[in-house]
N, C-alpha and C. Protein backbone atom coordinates (compact mmCIF):
# COMPACT_ATOMS: atom_id res chain seq x y z
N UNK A 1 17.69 16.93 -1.53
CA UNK A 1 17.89 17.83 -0.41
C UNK A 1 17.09 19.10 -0.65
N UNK A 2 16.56 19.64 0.14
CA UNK A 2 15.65 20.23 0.27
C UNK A 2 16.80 21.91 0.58
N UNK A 3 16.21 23.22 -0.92
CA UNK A 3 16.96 24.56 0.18
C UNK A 3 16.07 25.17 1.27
N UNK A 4 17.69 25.41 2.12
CA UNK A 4 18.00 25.70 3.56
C UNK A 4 16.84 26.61 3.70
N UNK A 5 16.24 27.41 2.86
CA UNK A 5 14.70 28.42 3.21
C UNK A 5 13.63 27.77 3.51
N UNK A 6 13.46 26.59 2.42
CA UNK A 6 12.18 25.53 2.64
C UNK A 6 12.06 24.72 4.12
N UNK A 7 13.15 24.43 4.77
CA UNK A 7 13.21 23.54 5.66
C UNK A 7 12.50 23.30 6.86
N UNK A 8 12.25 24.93 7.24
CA UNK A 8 11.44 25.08 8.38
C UNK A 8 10.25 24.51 7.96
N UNK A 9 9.48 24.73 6.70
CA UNK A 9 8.23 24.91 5.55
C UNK A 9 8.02 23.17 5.81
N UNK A 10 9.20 22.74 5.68
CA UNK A 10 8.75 21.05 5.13
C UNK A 10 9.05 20.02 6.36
N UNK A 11 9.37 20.28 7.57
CA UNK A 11 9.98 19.37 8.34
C UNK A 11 8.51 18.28 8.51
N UNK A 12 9.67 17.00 8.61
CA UNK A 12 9.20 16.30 8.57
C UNK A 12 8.12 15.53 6.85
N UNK A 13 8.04 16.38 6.12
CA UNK A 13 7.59 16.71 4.98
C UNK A 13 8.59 15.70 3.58
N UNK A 14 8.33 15.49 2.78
CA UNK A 14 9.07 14.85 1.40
C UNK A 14 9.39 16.33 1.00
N UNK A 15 10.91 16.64 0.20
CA UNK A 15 10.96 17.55 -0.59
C UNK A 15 12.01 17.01 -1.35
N UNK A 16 11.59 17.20 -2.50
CA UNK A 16 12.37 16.74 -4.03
C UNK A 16 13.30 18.17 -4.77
N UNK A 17 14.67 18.08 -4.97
CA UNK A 17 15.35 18.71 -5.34
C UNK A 17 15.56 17.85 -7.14
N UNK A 18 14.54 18.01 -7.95
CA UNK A 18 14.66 18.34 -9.26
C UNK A 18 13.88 19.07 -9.81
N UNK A 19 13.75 19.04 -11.07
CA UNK A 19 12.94 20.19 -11.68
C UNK A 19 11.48 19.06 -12.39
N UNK A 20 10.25 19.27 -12.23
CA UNK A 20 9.19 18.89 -12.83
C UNK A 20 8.85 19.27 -14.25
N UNK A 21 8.76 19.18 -15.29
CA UNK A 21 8.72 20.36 -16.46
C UNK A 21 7.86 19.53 -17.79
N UNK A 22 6.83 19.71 -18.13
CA UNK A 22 6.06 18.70 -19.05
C UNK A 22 6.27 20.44 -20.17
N UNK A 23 5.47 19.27 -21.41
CA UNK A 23 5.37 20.09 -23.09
C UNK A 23 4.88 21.32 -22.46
N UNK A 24 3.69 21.15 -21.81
CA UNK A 24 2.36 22.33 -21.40
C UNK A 24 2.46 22.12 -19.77
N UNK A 25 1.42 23.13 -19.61
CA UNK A 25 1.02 23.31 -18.09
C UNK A 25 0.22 22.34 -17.50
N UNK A 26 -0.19 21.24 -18.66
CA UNK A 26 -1.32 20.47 -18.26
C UNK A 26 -0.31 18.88 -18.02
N UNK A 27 0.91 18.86 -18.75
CA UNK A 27 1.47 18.06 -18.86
C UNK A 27 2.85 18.09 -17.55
N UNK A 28 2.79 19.76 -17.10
CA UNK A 28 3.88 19.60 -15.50
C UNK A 28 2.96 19.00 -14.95
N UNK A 29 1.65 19.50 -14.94
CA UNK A 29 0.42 18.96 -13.78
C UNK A 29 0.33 17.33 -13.41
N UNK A 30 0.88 16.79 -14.39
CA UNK A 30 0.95 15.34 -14.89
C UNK A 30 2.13 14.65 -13.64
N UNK A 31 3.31 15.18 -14.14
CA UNK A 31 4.16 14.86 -13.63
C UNK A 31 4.54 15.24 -12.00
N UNK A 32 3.91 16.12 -11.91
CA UNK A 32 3.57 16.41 -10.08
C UNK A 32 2.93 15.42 -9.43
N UNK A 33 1.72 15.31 -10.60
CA UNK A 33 0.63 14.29 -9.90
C UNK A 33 1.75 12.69 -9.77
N UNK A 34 2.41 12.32 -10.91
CA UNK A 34 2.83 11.19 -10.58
C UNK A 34 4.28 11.20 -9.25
N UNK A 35 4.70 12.43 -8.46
CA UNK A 35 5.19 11.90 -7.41
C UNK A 35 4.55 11.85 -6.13
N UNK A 36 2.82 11.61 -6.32
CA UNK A 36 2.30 10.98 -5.11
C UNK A 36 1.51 9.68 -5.05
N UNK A 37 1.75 9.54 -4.23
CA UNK A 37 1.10 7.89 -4.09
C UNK A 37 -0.05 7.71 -2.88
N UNK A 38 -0.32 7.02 -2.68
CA UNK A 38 -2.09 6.74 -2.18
C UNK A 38 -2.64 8.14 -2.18
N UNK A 39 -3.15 8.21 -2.99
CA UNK A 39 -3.97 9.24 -3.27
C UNK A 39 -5.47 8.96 -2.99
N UNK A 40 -6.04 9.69 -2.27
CA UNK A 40 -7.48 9.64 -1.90
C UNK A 40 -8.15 10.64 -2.15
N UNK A 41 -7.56 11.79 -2.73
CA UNK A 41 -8.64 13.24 -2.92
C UNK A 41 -7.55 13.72 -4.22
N UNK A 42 -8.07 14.17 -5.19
CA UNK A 42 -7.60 14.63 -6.43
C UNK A 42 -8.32 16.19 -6.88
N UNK A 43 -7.93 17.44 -6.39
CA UNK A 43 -7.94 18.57 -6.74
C UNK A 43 -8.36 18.90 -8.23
N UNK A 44 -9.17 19.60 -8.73
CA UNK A 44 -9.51 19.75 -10.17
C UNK A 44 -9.44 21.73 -10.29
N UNK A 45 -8.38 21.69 -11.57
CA UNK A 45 -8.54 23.48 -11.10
C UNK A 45 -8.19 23.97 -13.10
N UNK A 46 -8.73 24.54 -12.97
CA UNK A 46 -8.82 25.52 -14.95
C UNK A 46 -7.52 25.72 -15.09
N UNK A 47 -6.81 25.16 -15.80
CA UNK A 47 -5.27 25.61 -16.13
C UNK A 47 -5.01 27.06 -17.07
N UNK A 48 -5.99 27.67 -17.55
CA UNK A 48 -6.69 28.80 -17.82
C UNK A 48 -6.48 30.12 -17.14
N UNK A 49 -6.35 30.31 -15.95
CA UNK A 49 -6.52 31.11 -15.00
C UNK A 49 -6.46 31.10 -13.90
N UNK A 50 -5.57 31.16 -12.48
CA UNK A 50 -4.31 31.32 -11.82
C UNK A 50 -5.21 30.96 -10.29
N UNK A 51 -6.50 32.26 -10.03
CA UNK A 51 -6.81 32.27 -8.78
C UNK A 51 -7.14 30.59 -8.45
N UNK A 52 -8.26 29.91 -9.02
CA UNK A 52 -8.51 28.32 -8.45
C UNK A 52 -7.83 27.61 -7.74
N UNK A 53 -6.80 27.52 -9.18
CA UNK A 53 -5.41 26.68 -9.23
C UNK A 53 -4.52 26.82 -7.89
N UNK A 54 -4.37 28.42 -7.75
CA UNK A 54 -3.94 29.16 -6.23
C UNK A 54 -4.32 28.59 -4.80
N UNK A 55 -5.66 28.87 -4.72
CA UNK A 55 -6.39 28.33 -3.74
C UNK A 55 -6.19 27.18 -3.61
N UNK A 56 -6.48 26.31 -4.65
CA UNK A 56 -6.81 25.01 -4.58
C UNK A 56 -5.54 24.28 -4.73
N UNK A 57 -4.59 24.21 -4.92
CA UNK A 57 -3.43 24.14 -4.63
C UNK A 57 -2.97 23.86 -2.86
N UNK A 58 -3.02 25.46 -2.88
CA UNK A 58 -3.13 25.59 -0.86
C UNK A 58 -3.75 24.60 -0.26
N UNK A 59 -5.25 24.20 -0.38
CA UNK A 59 -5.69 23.18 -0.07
C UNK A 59 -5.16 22.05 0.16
N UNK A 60 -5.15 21.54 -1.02
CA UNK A 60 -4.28 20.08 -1.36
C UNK A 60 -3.08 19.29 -0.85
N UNK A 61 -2.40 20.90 -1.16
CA UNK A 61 -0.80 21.03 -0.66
C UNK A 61 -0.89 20.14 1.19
N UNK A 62 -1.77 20.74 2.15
CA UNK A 62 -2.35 20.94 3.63
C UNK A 62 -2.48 19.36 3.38
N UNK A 63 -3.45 18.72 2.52
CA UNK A 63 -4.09 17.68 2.46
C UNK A 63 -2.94 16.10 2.01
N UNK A 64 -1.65 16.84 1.65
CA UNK A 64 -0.63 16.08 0.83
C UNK A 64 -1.47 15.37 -0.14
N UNK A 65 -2.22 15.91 -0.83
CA UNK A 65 -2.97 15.54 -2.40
C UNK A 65 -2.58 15.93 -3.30
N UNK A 66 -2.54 15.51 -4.45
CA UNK A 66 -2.56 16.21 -6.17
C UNK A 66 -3.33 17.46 -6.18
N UNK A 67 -2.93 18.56 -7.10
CA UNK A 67 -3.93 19.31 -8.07
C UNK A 67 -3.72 18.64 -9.43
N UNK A 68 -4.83 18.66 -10.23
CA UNK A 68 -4.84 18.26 -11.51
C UNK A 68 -5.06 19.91 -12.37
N UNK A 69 -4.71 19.99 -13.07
CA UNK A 69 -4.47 21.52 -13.81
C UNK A 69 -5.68 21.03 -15.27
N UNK A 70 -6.42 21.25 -15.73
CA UNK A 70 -6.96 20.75 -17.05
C UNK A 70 -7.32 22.07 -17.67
N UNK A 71 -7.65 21.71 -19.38
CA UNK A 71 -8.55 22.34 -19.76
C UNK A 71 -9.85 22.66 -19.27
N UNK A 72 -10.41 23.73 -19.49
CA UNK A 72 -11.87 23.66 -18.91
C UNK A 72 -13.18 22.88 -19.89
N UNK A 73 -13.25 22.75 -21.09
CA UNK A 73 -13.59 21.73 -21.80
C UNK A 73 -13.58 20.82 -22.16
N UNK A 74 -11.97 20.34 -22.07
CA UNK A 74 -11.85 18.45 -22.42
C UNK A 74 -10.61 18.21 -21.39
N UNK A 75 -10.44 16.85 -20.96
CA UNK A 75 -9.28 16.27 -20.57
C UNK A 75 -8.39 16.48 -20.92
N UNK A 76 -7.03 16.87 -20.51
CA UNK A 76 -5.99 16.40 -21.67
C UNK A 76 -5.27 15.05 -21.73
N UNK A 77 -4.72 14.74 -22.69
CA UNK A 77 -4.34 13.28 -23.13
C UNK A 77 -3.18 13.16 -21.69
N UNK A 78 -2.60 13.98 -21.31
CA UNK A 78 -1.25 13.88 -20.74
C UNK A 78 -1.59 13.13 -19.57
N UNK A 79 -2.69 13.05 -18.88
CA UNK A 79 -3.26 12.98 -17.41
C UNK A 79 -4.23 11.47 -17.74
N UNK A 80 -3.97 10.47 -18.78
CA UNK A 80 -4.30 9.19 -18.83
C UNK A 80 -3.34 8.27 -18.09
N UNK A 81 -2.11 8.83 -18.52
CA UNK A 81 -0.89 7.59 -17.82
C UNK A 81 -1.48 7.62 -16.03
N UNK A 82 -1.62 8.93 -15.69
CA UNK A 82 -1.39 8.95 -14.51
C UNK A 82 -2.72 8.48 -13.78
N UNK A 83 -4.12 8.34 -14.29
CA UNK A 83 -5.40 7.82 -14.15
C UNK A 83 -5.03 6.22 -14.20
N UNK A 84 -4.62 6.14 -15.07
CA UNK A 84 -4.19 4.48 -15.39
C UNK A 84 -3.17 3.79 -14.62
N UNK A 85 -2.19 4.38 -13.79
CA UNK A 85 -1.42 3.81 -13.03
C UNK A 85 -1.82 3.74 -11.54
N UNK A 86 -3.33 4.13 -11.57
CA UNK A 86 -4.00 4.14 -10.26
C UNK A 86 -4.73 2.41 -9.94
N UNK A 87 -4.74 1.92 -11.22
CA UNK A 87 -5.02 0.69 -11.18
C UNK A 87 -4.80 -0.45 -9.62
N UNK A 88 -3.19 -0.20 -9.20
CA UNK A 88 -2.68 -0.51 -8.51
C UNK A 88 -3.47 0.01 -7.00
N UNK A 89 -4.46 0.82 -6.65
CA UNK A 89 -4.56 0.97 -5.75
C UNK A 89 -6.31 1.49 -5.56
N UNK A 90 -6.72 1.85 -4.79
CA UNK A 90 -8.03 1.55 -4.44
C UNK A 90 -9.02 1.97 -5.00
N UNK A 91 -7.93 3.69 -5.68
CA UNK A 91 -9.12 4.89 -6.19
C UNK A 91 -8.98 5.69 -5.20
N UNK A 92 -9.45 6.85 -5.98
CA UNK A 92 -9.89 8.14 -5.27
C UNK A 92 -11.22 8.28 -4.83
N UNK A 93 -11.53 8.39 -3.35
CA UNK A 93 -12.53 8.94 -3.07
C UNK A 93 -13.23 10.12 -3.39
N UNK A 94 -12.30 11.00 -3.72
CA UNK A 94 -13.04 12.43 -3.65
C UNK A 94 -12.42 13.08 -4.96
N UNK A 95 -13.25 14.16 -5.31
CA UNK A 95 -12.84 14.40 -6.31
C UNK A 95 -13.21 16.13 -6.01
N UNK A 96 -12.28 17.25 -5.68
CA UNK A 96 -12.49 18.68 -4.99
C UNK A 96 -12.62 19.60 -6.71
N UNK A 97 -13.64 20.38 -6.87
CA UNK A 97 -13.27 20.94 -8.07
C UNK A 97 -13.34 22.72 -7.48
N UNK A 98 -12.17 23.31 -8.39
CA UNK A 98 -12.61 24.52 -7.80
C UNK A 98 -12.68 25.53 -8.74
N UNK A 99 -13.16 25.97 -8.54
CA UNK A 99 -13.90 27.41 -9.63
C UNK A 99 -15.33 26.64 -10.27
N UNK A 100 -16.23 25.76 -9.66
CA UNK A 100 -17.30 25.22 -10.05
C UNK A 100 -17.32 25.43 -11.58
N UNK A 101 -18.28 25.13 -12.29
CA UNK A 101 -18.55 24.71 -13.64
C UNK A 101 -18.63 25.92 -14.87
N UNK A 102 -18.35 26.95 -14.07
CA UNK A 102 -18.27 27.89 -14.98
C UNK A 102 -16.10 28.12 -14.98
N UNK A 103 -15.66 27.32 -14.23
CA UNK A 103 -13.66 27.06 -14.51
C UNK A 103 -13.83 25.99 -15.45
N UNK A 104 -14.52 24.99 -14.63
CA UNK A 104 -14.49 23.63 -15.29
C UNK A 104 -15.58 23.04 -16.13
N UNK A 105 -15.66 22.42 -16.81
CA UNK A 105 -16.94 22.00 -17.35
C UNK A 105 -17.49 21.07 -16.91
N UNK A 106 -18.55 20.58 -16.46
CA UNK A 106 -19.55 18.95 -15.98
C UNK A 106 -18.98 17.78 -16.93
N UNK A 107 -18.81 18.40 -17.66
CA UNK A 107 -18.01 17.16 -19.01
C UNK A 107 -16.84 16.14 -18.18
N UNK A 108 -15.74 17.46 -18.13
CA UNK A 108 -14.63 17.38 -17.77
C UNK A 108 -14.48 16.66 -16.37
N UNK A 109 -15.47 17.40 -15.30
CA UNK A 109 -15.77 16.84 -14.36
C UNK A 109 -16.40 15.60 -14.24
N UNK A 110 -17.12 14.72 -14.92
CA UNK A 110 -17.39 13.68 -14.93
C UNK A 110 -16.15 12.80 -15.63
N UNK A 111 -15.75 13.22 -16.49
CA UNK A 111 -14.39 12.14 -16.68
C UNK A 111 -13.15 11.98 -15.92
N UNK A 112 -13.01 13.13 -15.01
CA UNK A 112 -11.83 13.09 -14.13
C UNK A 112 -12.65 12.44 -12.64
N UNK A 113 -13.94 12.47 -12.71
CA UNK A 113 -14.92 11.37 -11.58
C UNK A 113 -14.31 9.79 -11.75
N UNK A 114 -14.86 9.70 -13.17
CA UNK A 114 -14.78 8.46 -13.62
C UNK A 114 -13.49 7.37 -13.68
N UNK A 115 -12.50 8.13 -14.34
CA UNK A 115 -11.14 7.87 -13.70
C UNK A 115 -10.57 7.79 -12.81
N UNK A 116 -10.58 8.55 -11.98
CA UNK A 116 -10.36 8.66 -10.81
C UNK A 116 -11.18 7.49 -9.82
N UNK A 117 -12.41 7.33 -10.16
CA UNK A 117 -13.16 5.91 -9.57
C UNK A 117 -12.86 4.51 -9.60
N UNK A 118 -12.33 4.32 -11.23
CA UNK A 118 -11.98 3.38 -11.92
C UNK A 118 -10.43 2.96 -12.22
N UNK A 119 -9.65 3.92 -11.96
CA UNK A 119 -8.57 3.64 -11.87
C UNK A 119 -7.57 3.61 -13.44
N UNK A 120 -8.82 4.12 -14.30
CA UNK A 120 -8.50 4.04 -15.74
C UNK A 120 -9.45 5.21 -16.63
N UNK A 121 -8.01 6.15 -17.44
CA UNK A 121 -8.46 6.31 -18.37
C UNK A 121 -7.78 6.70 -19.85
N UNK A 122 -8.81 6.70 -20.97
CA UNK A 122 -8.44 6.57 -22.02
C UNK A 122 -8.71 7.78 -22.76
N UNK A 123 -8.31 8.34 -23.45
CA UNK A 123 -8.42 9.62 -24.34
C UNK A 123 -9.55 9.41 -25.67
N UNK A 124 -10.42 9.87 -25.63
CA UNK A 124 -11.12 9.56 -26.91
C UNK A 124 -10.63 9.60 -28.00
């Protein structure tokens, strides 16, 4: 059940009355991502620093898509289960990054491509 403030916010909308809460910030990001399903656009934002994440969030939110929260240098391990349980379904088309390559790295951004394409990934 959704509180009585949100309601106007969500009609018609899914709203979940528990708490999301991973080790890290990269690992809530995880568990957000796994309460959506057909996913076609996957948000990429510096878990680092607030404005991206902000924005790009807003976006997503509009779009009923994921944000993915990462390091700006490597993947984190936490965000494999949830690459890998995409198996089941077509892939992500799109892949939105925000704060371009000076939030995120091309690295980073090519493995959350790749996963996200493939439906699988693995932690080095």
């Amino acid at each position: 059940m959704c509180a009585a403030s949100l309601n106007p916010l969500v009609t018609g909308a899914k709203c979940a009355d528990r708490n999301l809460v991973g080790a890290d910030r990269y690992d809530t990001s995880n568990k957000v991502m796994n309460e959506f399903t057909n996913v076609y656009l996957v948000g990429l934002a510096t878990g680092k620093d607030y404005p991206d994440a902000l924005a790009g969030g807003a976006h997503v939110a509009n779009l009923e898509q994921p944000l993915l929260l990462t390091d700006p240098t490597t993947l984190s391990r936490s965000v494999g289960p949830w690459f890998n349980g995409m198996a089941t379904q077509d892939g992500v088309a799109e892949v939105v990054v925000y704060g371009g390559p000076k939030a995120v790295s091309d690295h980073v951004v090519s493995q959350v491509i790749s996963a996200a394409h493939t439906g699988s990934y693995y932690y080095p």
